[in-house]
N, C-alpha and C. Protein backbone atom coordinates (compact mmCIF):
# COMPACT_ATOMS: atom_id res chain seq x y z
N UNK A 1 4.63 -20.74 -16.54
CA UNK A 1 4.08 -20.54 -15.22
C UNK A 1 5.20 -20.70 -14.19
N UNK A 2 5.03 -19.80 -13.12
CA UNK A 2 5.94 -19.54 -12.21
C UNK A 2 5.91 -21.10 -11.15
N UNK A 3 7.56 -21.91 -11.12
CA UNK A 3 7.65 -23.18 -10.22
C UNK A 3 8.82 -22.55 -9.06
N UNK A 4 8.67 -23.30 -7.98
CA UNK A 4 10.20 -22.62 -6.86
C UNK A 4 10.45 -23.92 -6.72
N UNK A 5 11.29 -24.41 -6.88
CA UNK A 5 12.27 -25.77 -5.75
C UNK A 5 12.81 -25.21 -4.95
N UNK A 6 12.39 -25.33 -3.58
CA UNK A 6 12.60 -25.19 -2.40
C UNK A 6 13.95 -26.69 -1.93
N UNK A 7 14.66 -26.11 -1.66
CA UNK A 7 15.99 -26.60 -0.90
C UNK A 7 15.71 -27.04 0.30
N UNK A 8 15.21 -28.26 0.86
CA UNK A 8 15.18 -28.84 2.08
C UNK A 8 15.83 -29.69 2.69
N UNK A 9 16.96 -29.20 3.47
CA UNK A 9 18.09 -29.79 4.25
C UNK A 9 18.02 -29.87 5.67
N UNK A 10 18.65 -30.99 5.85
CA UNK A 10 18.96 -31.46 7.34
C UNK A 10 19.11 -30.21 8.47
N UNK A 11 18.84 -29.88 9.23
CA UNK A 11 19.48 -28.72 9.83
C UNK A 11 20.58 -29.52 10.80
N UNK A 12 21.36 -28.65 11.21
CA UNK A 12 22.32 -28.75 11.23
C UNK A 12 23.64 -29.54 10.33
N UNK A 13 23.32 -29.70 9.27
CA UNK A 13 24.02 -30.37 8.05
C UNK A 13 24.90 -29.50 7.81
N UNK A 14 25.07 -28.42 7.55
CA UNK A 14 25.78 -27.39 7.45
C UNK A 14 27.33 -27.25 7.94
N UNK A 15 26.59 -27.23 9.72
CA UNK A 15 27.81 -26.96 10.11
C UNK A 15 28.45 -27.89 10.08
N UNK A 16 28.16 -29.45 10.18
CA UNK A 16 28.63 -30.53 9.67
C UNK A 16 29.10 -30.60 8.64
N UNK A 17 29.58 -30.20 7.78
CA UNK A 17 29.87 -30.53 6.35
C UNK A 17 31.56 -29.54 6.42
N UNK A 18 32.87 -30.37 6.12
CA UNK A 18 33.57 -29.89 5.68
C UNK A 18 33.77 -28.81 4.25
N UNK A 19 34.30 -27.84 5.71
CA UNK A 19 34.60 -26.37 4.57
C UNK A 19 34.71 -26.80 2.62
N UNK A 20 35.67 -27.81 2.29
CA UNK A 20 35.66 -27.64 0.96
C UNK A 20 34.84 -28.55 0.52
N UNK A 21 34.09 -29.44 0.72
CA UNK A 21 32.69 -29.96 0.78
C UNK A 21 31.66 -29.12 0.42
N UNK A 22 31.47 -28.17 1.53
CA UNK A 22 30.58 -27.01 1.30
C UNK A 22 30.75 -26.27 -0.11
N UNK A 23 32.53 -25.74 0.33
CA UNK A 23 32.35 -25.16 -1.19
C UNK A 23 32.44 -25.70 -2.76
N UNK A 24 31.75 -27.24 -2.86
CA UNK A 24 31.87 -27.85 -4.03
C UNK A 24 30.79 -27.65 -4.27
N UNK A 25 29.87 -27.93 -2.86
CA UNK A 25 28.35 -28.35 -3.68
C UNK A 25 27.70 -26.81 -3.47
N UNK A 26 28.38 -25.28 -3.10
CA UNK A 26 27.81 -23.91 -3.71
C UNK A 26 28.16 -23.81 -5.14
N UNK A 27 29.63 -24.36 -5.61
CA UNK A 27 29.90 -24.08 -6.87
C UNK A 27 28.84 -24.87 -7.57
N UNK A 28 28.20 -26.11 -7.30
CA UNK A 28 27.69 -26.82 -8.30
C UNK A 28 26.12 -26.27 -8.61
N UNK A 29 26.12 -25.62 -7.09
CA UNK A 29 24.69 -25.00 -7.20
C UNK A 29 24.99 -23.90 -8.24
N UNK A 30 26.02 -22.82 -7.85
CA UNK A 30 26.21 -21.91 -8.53
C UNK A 30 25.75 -22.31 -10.40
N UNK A 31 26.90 -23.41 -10.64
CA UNK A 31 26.81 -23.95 -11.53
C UNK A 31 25.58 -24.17 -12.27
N UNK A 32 24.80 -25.09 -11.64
CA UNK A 32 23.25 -25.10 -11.94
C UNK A 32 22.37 -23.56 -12.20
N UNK A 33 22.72 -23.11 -11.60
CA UNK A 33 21.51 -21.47 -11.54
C UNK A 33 21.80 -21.07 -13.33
N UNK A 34 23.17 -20.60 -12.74
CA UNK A 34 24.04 -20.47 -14.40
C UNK A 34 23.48 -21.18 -15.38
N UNK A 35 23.29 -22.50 -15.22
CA UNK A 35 22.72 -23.22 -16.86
C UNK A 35 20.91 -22.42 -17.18
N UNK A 36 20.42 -22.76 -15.90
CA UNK A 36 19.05 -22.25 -15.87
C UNK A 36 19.04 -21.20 -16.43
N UNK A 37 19.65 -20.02 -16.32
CA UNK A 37 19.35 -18.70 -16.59
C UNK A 37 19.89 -18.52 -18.50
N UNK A 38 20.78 -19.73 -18.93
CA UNK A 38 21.03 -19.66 -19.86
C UNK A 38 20.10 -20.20 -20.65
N UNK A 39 19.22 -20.68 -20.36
CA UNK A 39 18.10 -21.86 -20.51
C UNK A 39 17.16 -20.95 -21.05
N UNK A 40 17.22 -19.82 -20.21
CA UNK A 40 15.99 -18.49 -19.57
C UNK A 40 14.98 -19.34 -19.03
N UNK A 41 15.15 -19.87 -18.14
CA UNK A 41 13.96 -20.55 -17.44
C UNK A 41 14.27 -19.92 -15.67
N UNK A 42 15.38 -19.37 -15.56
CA UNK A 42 15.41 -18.79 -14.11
C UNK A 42 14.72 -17.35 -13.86
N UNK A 43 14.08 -17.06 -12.93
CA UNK A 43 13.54 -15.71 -12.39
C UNK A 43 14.50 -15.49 -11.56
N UNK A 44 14.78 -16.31 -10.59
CA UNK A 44 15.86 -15.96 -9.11
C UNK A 44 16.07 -17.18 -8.36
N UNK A 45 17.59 -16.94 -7.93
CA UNK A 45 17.68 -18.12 -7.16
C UNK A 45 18.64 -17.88 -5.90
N UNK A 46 18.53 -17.99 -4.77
CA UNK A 46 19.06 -17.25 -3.74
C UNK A 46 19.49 -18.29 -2.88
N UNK A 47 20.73 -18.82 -1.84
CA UNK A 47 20.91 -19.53 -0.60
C UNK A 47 20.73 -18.79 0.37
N UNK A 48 20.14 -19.20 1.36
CA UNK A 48 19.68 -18.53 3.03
C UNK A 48 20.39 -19.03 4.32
N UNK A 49 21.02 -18.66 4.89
CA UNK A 49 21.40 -18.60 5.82
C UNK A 49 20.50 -19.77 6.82
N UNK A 50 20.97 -20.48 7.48
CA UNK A 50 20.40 -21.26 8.27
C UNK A 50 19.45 -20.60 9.71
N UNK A 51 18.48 -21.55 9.79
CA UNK A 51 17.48 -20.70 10.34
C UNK A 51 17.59 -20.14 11.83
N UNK A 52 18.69 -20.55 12.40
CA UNK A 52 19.27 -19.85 13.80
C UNK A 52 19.14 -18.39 13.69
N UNK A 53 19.35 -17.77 12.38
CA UNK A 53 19.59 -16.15 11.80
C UNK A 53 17.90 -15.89 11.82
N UNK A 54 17.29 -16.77 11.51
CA UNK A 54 15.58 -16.57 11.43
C UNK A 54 15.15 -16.28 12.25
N UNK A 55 13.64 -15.66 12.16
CA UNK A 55 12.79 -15.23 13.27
C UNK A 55 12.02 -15.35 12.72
N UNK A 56 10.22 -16.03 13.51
CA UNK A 56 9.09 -16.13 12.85
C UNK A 56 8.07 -15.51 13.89
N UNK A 57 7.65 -15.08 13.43
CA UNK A 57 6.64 -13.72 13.51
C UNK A 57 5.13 -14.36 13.49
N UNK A 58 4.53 -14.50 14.67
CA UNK A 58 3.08 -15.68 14.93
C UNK A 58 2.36 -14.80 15.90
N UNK A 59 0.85 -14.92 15.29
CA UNK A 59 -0.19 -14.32 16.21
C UNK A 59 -1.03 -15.56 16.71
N UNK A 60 -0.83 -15.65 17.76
CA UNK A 60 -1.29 -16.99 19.09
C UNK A 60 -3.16 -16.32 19.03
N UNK A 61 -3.82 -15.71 18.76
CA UNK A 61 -5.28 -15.54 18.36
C UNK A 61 -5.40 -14.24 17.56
N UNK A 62 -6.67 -13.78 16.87
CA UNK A 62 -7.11 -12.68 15.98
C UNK A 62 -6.38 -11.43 16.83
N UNK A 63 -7.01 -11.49 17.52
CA UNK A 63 -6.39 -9.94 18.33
C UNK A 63 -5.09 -9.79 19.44
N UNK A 64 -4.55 -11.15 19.18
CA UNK A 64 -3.15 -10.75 20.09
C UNK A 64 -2.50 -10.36 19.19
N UNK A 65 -1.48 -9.41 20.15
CA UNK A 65 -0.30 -9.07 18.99
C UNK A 65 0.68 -10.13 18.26
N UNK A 66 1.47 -9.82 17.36
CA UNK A 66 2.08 -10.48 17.08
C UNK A 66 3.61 -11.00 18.02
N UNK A 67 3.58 -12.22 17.88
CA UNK A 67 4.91 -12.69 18.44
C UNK A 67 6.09 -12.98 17.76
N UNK A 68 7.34 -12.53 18.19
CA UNK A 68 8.76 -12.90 17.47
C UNK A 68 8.63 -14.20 18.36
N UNK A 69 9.42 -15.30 17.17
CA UNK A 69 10.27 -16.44 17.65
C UNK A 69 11.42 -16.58 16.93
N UNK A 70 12.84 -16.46 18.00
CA UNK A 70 14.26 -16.20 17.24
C UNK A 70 14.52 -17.78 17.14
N UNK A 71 15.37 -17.95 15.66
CA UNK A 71 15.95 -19.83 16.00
C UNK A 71 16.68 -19.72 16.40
N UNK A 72 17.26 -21.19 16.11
CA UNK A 72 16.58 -21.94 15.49
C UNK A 72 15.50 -22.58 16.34
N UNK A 73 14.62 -23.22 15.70
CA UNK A 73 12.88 -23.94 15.82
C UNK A 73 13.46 -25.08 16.13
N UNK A 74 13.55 -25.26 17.66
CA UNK A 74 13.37 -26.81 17.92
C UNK A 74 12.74 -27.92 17.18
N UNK A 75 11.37 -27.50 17.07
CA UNK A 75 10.04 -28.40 16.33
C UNK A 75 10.84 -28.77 14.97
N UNK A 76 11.48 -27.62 14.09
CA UNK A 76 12.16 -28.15 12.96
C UNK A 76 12.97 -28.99 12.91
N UNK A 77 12.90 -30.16 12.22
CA UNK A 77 13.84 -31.43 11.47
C UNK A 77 14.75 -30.68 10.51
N UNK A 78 14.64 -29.81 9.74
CA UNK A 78 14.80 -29.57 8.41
C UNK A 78 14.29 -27.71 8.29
N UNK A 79 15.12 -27.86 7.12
CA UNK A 79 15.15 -26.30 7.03
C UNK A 79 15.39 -25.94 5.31
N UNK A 80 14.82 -25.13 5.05
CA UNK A 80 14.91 -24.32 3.73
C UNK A 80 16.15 -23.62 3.63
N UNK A 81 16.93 -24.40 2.45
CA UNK A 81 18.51 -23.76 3.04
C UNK A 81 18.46 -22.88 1.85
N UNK A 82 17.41 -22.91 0.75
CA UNK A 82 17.44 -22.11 -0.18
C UNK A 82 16.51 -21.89 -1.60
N UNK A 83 16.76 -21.45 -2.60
CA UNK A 83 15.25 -21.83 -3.38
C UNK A 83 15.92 -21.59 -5.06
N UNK A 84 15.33 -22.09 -5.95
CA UNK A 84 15.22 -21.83 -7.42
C UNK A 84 13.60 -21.06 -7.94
N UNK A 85 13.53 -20.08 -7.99
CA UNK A 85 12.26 -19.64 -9.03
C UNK A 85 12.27 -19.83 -10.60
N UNK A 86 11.49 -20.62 -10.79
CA UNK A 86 11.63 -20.89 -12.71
C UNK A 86 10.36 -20.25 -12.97
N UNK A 87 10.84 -20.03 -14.61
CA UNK A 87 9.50 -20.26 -15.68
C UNK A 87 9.47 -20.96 -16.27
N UNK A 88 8.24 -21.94 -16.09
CA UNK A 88 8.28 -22.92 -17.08
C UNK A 88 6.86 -23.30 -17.39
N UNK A 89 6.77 -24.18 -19.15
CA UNK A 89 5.58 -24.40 -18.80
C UNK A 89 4.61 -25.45 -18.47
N UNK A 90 5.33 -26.46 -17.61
CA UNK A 90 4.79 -27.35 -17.23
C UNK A 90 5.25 -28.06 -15.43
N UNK A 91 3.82 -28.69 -14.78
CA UNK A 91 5.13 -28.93 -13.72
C UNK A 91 6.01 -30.11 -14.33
N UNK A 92 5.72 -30.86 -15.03
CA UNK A 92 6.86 -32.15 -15.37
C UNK A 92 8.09 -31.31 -15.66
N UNK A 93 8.18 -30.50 -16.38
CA UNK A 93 9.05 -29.41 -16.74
C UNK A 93 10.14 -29.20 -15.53
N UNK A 94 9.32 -28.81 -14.49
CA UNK A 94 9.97 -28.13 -13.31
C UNK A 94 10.69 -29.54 -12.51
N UNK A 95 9.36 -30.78 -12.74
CA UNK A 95 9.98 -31.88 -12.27
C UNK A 95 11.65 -32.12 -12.94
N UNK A 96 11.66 -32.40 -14.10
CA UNK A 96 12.86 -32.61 -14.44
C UNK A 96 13.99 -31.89 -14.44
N UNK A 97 13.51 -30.42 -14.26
CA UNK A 97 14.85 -29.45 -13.35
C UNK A 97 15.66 -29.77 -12.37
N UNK A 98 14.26 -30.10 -11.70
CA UNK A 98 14.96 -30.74 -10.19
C UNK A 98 15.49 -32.31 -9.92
N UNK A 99 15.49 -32.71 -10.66
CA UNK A 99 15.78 -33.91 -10.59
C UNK A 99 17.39 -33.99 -10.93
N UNK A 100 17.39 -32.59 -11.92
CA UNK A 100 19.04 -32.55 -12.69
C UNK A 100 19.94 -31.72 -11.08
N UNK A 101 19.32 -31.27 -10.21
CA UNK A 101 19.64 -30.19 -9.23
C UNK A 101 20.53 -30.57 -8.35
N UNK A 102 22.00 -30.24 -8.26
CA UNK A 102 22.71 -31.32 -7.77
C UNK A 102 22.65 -30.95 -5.63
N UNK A 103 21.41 -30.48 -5.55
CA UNK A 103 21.17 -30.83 -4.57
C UNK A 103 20.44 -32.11 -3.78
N UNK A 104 19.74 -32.79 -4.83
CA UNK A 104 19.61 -34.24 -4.66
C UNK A 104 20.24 -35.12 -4.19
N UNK A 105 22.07 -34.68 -4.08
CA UNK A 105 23.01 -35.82 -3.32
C UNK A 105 22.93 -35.31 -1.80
N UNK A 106 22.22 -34.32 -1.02
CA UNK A 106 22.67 -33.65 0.11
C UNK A 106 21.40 -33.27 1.00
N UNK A 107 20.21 -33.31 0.01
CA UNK A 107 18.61 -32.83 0.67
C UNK A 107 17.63 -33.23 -0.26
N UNK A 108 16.73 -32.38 0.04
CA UNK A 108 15.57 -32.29 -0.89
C UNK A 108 15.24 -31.54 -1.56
N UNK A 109 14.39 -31.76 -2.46
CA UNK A 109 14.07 -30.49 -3.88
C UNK A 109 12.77 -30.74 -4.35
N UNK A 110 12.27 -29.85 -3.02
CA UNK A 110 10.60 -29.76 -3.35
C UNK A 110 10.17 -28.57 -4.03
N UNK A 111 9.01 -28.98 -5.43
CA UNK A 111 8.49 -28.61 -6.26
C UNK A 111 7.33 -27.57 -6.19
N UNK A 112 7.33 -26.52 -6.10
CA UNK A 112 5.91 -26.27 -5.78
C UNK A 112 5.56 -25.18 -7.20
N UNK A 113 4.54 -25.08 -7.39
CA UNK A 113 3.93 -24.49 -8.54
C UNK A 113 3.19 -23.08 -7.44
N UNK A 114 3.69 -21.72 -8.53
CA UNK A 114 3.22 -20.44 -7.43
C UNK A 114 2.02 -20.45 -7.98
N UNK A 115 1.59 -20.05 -6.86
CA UNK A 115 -0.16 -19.34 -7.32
C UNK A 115 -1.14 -18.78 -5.78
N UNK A 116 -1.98 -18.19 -5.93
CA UNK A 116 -2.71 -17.22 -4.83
C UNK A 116 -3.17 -18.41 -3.79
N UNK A 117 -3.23 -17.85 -2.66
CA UNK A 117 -3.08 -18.86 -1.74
C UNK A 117 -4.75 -18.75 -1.87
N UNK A 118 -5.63 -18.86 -2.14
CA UNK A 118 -7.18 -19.15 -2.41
C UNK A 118 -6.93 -20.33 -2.92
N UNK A 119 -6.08 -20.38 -4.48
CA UNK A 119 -6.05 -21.38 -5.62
C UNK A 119 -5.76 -23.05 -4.73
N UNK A 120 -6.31 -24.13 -4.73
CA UNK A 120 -6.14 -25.02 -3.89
C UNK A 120 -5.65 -25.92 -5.01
């Protein structure tokens, strides 16, 4: 069954973080995806651009149009700096992925199990 660990980092952590800093902990990510996929437990795993590059797209009632909002989101603490899609078949499964995820020294690595947004 399809799990994502969602990458949840500080915002502005980023630009804070010395250049070869940065590029230790992409290699380690890199690193990580690589074992996963050797595993075959990866579908996709992508880093995103920090959410200043974002825009969120909100309808303020049923029949207003829709609204752009360019970031970054004040209201945001934190930001999705990126994601893992697995297959696996359990969430403990997915738990212990993330636990190995060497984004654990730098953010968070929240778990979520996919399924139809009805399914509660």
């Amino acid at each position: 069954m399809p799990f994502m660990l969602l990458i949840v980092e500080p915002r502005g952590q980023r630009a804070a973080t010395p250049s070869d800093e940065a590029h230790r902990r992409y290699d380690a990510m890199m690193a990580f995806g690589a074992g996963l996929a050797e595993r075959g437990v990866l579908i996709r795993a992508e880093s995103l651009r920090p959410d200043d590059h974002a825009v969120r797209i909100r309808r303020s009632a049923p029949a207003a149009a829709p609204a752009l909002v360019d970031g970054p989101f004040a209201e945001a603490k934190e930001m999705v700096g990126g994601f893992y899609l697995l297959d696996v078949a359990t969430r403990d499964e997915a738990v212990a992925i993330a636990r190995q995820c060497p984004a654990v020294d730098f953010a968070t690595v929240e778990v979520r199990e996919c399924a139809p947004c009805h399914v509660l």
